[in-house]
N, C-alpha and C. Protein backbone atom coordinates (compact mmCIF):
# COMPACT_ATOMS: atom_id res chain seq x y z
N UNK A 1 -24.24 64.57 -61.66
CA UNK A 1 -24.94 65.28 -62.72
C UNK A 1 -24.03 65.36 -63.94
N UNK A 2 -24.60 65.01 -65.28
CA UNK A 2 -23.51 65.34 -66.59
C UNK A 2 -23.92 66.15 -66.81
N UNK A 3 -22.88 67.29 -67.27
CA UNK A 3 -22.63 68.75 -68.09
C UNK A 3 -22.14 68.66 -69.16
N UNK A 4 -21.79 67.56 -69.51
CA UNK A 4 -21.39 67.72 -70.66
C UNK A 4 -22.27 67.49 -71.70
N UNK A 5 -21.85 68.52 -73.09
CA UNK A 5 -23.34 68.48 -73.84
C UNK A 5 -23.20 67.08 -74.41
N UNK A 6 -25.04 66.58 -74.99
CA UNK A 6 -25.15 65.97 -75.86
C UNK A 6 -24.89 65.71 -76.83
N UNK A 7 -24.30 64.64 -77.64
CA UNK A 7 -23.34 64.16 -78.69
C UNK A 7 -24.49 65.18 -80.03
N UNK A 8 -25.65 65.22 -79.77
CA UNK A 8 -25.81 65.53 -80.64
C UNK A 8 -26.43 67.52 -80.86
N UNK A 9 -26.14 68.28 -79.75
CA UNK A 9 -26.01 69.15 -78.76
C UNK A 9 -25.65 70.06 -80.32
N UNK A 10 -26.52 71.19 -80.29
CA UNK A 10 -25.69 72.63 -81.11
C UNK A 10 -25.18 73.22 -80.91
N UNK A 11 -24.13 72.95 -80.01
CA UNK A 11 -23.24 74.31 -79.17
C UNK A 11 -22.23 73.56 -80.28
N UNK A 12 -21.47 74.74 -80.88
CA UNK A 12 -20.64 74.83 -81.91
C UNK A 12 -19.07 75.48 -81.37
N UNK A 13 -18.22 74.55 -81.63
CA UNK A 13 -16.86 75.20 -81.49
C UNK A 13 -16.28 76.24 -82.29
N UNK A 14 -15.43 76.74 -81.48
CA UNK A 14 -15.10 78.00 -82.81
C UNK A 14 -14.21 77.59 -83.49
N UNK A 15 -13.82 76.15 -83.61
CA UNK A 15 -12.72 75.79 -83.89
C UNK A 15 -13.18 74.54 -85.28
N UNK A 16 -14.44 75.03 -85.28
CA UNK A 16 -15.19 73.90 -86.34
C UNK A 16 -15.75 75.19 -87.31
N UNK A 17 -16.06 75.11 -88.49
CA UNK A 17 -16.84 75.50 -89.60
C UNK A 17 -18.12 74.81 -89.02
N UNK A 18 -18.96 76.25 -89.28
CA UNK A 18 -20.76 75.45 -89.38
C UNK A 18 -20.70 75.65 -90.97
N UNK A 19 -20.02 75.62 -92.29
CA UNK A 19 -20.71 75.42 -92.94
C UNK A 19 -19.54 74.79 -93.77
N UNK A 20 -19.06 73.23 -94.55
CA UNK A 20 -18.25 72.89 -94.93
C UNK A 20 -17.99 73.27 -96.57
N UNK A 21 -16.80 74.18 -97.14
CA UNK A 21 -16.53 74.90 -98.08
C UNK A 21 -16.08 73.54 -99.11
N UNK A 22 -16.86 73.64 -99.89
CA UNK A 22 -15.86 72.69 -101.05
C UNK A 22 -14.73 72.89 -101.43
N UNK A 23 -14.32 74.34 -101.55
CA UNK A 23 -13.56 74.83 -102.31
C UNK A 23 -12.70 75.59 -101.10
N UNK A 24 -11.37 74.73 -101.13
CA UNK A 24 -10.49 75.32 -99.72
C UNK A 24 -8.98 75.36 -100.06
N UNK A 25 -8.25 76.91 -99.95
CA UNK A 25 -7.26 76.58 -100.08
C UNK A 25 -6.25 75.48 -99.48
N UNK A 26 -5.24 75.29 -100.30
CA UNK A 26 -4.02 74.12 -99.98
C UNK A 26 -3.92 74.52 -98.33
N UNK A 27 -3.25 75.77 -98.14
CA UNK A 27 -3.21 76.22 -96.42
C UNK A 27 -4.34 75.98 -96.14
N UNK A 28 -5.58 76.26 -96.12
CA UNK A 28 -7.25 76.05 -95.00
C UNK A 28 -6.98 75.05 -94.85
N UNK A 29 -7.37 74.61 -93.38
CA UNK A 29 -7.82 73.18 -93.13
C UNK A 29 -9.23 73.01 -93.67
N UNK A 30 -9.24 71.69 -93.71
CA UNK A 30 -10.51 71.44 -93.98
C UNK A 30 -11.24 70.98 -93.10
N UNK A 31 -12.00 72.13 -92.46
CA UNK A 31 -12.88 71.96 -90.88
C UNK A 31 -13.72 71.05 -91.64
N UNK A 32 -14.44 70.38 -90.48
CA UNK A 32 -15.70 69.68 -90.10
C UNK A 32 -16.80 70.09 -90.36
N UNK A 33 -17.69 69.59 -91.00
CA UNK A 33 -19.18 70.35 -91.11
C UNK A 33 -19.90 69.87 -89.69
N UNK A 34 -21.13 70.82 -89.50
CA UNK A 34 -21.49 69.98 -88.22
C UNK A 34 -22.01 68.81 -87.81
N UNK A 35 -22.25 68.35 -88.96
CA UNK A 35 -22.86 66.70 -88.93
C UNK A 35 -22.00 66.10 -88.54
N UNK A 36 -20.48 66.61 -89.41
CA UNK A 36 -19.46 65.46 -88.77
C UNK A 36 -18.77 66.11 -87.77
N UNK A 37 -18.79 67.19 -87.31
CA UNK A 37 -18.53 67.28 -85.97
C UNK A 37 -19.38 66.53 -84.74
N UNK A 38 -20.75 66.73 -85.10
CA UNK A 38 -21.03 65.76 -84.18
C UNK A 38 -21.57 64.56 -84.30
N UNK A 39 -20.84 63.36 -85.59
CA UNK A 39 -20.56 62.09 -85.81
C UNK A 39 -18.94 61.65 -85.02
N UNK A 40 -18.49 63.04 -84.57
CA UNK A 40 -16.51 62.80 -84.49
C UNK A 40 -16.79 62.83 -83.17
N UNK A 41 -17.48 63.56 -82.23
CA UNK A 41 -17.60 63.36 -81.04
C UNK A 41 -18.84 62.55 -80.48
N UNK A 42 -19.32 62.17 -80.88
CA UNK A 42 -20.20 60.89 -80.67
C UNK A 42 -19.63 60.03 -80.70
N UNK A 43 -18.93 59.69 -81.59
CA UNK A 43 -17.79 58.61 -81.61
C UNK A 43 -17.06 58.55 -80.83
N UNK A 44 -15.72 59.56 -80.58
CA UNK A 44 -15.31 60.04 -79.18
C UNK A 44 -15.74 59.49 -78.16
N UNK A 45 -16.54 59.47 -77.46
CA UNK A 45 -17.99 59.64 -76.21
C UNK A 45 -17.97 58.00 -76.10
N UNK A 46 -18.52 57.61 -77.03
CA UNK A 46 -18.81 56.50 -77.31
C UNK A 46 -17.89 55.43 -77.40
N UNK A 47 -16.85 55.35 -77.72
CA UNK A 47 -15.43 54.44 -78.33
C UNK A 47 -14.82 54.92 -76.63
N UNK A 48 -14.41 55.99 -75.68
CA UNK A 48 -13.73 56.28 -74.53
C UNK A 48 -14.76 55.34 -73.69
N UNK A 49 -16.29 55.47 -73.26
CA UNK A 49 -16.61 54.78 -72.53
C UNK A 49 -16.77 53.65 -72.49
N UNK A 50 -16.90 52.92 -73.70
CA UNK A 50 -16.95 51.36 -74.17
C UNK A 50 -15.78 50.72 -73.75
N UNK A 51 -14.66 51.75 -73.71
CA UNK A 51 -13.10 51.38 -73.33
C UNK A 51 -12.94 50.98 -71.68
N UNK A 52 -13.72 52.41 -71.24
CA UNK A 52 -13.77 52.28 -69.81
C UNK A 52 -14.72 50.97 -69.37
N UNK A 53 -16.00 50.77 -70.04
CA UNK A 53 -16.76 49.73 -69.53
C UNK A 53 -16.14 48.65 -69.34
N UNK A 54 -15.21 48.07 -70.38
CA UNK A 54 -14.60 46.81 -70.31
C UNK A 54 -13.51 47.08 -69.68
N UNK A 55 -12.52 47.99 -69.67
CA UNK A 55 -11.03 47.53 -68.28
C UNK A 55 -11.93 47.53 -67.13
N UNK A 56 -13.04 48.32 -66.84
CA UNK A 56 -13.58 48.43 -65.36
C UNK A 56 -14.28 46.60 -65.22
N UNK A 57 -14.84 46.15 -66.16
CA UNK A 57 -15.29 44.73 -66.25
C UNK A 57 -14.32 43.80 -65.46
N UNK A 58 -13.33 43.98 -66.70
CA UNK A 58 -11.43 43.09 -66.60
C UNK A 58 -11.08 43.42 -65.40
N UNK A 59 -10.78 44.71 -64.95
CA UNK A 59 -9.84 44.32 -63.98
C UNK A 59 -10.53 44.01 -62.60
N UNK A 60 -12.10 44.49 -62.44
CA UNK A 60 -13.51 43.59 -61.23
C UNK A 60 -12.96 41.82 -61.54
N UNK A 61 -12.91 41.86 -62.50
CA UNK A 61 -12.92 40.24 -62.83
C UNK A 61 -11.82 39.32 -62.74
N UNK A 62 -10.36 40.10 -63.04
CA UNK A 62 -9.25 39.47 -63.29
C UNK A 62 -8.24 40.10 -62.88
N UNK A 63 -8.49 41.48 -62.53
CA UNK A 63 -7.04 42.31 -62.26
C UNK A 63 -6.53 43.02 -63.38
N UNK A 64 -7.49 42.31 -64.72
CA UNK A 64 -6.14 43.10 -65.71
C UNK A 64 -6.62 43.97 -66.89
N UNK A 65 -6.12 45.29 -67.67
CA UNK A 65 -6.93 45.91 -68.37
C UNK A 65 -7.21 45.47 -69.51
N UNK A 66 -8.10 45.90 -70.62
CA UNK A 66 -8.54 45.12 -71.61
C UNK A 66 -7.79 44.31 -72.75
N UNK A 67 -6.22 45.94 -72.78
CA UNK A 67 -5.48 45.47 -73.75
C UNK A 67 -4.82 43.71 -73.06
N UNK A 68 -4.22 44.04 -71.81
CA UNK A 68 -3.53 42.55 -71.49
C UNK A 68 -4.69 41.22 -72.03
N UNK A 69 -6.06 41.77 -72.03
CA UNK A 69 -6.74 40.45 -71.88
C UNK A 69 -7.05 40.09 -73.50
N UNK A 70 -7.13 40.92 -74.04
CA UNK A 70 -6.89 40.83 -75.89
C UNK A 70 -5.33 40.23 -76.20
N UNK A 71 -4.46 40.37 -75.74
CA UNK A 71 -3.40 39.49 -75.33
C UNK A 71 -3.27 38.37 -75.15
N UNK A 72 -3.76 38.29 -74.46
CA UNK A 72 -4.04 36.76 -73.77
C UNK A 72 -4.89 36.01 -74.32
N UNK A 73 -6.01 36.21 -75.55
CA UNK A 73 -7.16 35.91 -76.14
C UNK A 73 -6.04 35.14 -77.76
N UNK A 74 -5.35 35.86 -77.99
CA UNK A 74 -4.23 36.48 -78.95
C UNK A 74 -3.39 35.22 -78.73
N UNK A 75 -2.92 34.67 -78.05
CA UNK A 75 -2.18 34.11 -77.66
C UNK A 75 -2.55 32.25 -77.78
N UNK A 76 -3.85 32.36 -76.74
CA UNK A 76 -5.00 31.33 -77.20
C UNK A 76 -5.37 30.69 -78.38
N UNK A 77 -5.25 31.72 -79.20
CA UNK A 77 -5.72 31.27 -80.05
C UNK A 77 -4.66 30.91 -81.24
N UNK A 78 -3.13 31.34 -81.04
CA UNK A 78 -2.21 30.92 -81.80
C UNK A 78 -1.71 29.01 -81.42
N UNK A 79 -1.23 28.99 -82.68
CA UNK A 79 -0.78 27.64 -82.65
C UNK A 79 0.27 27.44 -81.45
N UNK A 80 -0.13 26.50 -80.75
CA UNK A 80 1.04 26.09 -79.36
C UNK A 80 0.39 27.15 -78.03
N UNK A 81 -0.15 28.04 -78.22
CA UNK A 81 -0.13 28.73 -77.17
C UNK A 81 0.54 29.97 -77.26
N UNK A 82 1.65 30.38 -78.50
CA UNK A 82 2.87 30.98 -78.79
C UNK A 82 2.92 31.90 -79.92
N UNK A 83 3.27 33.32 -79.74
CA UNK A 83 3.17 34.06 -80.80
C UNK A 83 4.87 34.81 -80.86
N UNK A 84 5.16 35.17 -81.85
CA UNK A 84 6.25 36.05 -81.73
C UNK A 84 6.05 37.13 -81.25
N UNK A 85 6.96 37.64 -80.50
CA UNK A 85 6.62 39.40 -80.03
C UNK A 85 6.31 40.69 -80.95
N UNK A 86 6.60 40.39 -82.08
CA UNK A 86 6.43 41.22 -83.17
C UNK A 86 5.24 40.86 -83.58
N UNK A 87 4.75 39.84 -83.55
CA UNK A 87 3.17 39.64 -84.17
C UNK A 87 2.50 40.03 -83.57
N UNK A 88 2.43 39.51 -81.92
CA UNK A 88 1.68 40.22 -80.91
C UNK A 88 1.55 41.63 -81.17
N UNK A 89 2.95 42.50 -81.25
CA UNK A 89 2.33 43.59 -80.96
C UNK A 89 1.78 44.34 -82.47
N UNK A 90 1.61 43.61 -83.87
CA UNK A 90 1.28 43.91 -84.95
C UNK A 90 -0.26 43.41 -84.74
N UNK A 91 -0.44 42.15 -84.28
CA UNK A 91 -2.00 41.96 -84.02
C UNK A 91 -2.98 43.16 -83.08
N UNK A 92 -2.05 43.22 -81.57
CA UNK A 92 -2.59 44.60 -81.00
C UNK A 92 -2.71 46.05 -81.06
N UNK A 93 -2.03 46.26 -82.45
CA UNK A 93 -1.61 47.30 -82.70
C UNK A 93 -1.13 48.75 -81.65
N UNK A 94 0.15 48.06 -81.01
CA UNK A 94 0.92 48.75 -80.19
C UNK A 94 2.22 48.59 -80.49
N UNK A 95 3.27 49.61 -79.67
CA UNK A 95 4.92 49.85 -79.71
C UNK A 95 5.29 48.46 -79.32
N UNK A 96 6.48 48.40 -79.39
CA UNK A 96 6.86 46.78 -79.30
C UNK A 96 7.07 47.67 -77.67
N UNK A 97 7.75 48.33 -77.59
CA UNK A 97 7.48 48.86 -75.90
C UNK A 97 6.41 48.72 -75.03
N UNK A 98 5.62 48.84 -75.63
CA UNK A 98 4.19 48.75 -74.80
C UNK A 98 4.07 47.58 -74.15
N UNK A 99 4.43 46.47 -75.62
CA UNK A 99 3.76 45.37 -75.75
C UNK A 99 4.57 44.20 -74.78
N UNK A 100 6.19 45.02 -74.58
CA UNK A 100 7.09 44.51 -73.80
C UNK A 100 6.74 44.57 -72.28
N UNK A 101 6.24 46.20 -71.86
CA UNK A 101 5.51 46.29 -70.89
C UNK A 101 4.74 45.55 -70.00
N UNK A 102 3.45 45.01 -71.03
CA UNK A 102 2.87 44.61 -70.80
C UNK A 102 2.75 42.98 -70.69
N UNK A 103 3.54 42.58 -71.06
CA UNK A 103 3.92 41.35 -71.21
C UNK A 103 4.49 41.18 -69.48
N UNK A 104 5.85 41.70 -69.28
CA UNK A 104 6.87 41.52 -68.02
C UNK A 104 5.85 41.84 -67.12
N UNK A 105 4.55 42.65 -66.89
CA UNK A 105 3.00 42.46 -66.30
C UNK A 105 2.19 41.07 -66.26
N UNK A 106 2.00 40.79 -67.43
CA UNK A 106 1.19 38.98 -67.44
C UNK A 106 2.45 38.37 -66.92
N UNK A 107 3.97 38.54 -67.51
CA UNK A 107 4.49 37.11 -66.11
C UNK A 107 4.99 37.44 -65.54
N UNK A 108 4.49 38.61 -64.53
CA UNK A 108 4.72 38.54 -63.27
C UNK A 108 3.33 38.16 -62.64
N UNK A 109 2.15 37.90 -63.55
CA UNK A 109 0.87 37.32 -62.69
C UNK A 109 1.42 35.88 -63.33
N UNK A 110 1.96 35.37 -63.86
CA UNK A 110 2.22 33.83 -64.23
C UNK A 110 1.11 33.41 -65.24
N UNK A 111 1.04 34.23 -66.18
CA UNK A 111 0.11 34.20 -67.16
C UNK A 111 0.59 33.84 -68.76
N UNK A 112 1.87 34.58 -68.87
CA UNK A 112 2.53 34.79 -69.85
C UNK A 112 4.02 34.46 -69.79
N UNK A 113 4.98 33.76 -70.67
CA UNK A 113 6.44 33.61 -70.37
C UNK A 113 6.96 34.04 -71.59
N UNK A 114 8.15 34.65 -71.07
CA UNK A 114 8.86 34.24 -72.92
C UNK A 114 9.74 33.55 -73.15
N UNK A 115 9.80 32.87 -74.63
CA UNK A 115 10.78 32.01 -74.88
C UNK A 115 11.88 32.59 -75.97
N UNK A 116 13.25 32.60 -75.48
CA UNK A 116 13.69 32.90 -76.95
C UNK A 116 13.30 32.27 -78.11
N UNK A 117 13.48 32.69 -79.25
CA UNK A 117 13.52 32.28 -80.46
C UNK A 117 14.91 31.44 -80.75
N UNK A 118 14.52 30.37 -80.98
CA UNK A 118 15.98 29.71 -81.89
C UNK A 118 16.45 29.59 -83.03
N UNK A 119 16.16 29.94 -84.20
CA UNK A 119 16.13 30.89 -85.71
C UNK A 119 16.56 32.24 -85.39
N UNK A 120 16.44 33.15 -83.97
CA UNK A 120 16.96 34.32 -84.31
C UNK A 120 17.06 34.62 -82.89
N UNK A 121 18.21 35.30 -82.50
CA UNK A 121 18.80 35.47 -81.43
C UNK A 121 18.29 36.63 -80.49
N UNK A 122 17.59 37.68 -81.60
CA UNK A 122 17.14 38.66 -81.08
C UNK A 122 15.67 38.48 -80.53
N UNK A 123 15.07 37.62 -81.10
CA UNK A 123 13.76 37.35 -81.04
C UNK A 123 13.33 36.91 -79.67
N UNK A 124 11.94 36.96 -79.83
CA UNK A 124 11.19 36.48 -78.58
C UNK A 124 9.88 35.91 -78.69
N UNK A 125 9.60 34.69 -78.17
CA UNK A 125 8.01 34.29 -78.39
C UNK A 125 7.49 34.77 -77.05
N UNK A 126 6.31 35.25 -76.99
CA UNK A 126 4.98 35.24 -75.74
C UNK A 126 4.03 33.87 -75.83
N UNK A 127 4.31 33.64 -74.62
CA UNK A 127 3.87 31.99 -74.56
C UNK A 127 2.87 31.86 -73.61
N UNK A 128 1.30 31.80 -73.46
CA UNK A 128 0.38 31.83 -72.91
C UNK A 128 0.49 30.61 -71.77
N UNK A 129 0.80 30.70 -70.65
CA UNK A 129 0.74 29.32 -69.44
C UNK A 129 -0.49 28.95 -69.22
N UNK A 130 -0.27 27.49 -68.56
CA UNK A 130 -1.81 27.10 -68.28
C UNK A 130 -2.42 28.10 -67.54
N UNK A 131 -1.65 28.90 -66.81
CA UNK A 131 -2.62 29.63 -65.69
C UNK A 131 -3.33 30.85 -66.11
N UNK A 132 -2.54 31.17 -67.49
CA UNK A 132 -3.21 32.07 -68.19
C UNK A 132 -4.58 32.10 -68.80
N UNK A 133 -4.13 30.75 -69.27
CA UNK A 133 -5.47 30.13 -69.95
C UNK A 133 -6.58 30.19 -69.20
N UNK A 134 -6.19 29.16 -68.23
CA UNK A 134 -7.45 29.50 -66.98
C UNK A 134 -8.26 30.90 -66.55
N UNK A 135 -6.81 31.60 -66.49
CA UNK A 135 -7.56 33.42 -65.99
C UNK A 135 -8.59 33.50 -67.58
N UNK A 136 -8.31 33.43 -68.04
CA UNK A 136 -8.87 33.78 -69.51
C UNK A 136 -10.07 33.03 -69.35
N UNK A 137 -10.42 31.64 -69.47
CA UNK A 137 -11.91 30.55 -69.00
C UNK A 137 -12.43 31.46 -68.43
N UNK A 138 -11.79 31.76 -67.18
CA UNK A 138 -12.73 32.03 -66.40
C UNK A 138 -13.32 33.37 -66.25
N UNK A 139 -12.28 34.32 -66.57
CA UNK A 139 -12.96 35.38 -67.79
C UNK A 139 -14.06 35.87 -68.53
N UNK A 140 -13.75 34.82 -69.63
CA UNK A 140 -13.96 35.19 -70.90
C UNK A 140 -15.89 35.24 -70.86
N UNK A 141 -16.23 34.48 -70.01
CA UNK A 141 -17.97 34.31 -69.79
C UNK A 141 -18.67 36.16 -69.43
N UNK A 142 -17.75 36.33 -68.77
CA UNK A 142 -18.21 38.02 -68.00
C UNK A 142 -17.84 39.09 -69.12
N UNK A 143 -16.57 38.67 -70.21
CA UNK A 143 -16.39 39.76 -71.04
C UNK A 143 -17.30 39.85 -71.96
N UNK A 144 -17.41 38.54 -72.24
CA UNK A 144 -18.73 38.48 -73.62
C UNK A 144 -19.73 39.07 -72.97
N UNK A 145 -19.99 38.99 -72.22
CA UNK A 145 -21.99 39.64 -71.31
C UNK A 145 -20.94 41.35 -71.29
N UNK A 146 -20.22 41.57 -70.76
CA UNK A 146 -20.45 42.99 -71.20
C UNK A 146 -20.19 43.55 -72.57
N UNK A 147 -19.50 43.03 -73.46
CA UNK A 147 -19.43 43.44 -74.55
C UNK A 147 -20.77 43.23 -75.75
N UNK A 148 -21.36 42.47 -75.27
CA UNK A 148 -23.04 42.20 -75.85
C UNK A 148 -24.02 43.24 -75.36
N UNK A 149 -23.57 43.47 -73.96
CA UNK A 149 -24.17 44.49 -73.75
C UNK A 149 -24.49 46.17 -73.90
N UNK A 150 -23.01 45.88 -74.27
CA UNK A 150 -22.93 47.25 -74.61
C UNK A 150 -22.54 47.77 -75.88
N UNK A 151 -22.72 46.96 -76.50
CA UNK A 151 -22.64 47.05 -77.85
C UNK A 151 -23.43 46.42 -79.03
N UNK A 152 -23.38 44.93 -78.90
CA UNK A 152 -24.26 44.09 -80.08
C UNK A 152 -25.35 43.99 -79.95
N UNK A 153 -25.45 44.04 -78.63
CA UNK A 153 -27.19 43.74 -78.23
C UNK A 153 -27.88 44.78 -78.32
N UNK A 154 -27.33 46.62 -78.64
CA UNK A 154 -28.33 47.24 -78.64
C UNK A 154 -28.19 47.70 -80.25
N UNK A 155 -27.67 47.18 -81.17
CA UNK A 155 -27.59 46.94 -82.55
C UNK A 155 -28.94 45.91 -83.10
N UNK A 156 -29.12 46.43 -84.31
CA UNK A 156 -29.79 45.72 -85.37
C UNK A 156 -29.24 44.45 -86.08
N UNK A 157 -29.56 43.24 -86.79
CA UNK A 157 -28.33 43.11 -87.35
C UNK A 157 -27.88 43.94 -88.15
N UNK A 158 -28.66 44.84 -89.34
CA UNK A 158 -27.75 45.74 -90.40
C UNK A 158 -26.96 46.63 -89.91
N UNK A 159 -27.05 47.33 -88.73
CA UNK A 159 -25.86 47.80 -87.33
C UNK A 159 -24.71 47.48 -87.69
N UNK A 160 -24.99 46.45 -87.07
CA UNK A 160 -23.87 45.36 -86.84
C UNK A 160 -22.89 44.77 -88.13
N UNK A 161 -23.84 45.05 -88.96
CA UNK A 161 -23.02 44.70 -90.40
C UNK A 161 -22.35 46.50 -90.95
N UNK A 162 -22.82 46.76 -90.47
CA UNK A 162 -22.59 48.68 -91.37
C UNK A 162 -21.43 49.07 -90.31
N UNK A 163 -21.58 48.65 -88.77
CA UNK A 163 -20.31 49.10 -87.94
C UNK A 163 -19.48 48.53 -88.36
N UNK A 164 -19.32 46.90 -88.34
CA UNK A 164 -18.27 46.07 -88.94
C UNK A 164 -17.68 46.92 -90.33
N UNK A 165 -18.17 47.04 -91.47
CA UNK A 165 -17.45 47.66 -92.81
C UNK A 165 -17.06 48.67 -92.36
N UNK A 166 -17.57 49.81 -91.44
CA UNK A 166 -16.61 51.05 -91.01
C UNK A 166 -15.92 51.20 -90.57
N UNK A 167 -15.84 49.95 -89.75
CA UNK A 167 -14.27 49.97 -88.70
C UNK A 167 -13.22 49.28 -90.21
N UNK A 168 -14.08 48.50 -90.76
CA UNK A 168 -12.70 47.96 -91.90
C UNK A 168 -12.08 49.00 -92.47
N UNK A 169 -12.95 49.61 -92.69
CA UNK A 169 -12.23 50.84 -94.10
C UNK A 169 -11.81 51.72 -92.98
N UNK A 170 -11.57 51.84 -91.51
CA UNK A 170 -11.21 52.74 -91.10
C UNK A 170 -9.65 52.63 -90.98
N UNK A 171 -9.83 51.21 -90.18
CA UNK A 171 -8.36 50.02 -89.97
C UNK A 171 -7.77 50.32 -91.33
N UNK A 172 -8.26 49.66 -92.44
CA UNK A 172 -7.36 49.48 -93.65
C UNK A 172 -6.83 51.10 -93.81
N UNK A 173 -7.25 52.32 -93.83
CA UNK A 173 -7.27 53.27 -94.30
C UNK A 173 -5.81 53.88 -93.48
N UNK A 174 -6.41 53.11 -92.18
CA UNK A 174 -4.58 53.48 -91.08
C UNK A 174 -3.65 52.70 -91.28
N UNK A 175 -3.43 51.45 -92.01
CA UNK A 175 -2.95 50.87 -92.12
C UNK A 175 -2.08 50.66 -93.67
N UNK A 176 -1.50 51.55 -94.12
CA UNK A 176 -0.76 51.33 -95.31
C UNK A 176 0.23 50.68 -95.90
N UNK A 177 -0.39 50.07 -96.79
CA UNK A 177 0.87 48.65 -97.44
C UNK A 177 2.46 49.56 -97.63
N UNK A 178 2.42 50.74 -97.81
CA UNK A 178 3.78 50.94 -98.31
C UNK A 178 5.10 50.69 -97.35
N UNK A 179 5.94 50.81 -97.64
CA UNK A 179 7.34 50.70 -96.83
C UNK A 179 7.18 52.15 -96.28
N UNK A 180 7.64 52.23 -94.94
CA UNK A 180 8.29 53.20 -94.42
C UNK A 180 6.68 53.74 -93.62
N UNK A 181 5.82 52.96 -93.37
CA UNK A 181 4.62 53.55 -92.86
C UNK A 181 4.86 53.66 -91.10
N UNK A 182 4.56 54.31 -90.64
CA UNK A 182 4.52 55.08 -89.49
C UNK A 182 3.38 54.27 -88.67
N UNK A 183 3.88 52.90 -88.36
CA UNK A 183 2.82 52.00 -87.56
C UNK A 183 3.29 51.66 -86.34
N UNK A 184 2.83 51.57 -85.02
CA UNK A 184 2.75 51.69 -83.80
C UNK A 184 3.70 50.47 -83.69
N UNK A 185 3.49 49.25 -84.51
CA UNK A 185 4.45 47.88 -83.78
C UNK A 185 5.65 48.01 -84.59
N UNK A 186 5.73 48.72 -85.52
CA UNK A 186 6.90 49.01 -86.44
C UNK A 186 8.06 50.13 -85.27
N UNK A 187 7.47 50.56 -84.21
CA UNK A 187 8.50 51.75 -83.60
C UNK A 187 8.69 50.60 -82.34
């Protein structure tokens, strides 16, 4: 049975404004009105189970969770098979820790190797193996059917065009050109 309320549900937190103040001091936060309280947890709801749908897909299918298999997609699709470790984890937007993690994971399934870099001593490429590739083929048919499913296929196209621009301006908006920005593959 779910108890939990409906995304779009009037039970109000006390921790939200039901009515959003234009005019807020520097100290007030600036609560949520309730529309976008419950646009923020709809989203929530929505973005956690879409997450769960596909590792539960990946790892029925392959063993492995979504991020490794965006990895491995990542990889595919670079020239040679081969990305630097710093790109990787700037493309996935994760810690180079994570991304290290997760890597010494793909080759220990014999999916992934690394190669030093020979221009720089510190460096490291992630190098997609044939066998990776393969896990990925054979894959990639079951990820697309759930990700159509649970997402594009119950879209419009103008959906589909209006989600696309929101995730851009959401990405770009986290993502700041300046020096010294506080980005996940930068730590």
């Amino acid at each position: 049975m779910n108890t939990a309320p409906a995304p779009d549900s009037t039970e109000v937190s006390p921790y939200v404004s039901t009515e959003a103040s234009p005019e807020v001091s520097p100290e007030e936060p600036r609560w949520l009105s309730d529309e976008e309280q419950r646009v923020w947890r709809t989203y929530l709801q929505a973005t956690t189970l879409l997450e769960d749908h596909l590792d539960r897909q990946l790892q029925r299918d392959a063993g492995m969770p979504h991020i490794y298999y965006g990895l491995l997609v990542k990889l595919a699709d670079s020239p040679q098979r081969r990305l630097r470790m710093t790109e990787l984890a700037m493309y996935a937007k994760i810690t180079r820790s994570r991304l290290s993690h997760a890597v010494a994971r793909l080759e220990k399934s014999g999916w992934v190797r690394r190669e030093n870099c020979p221009s720089d001593k510190r460096g490291q490429f992630a190098v997609l193996t044939d066998e990776g590739l393969a896990v990925l083929e054979r894959t990639a048919p079951g990820h697309v059917t759930a990700v159509r499913g649970a997402l594009f296929d119950r879209l419009t196209p103008q959906q589909r065009k209006s989600l696309g621009e929101i995730m851009r301006i959401v990405a770009e908006g986290l993502e700041p050109d300046e020096a010294g920005a506080d980005l996940p593959w930068l730590r």
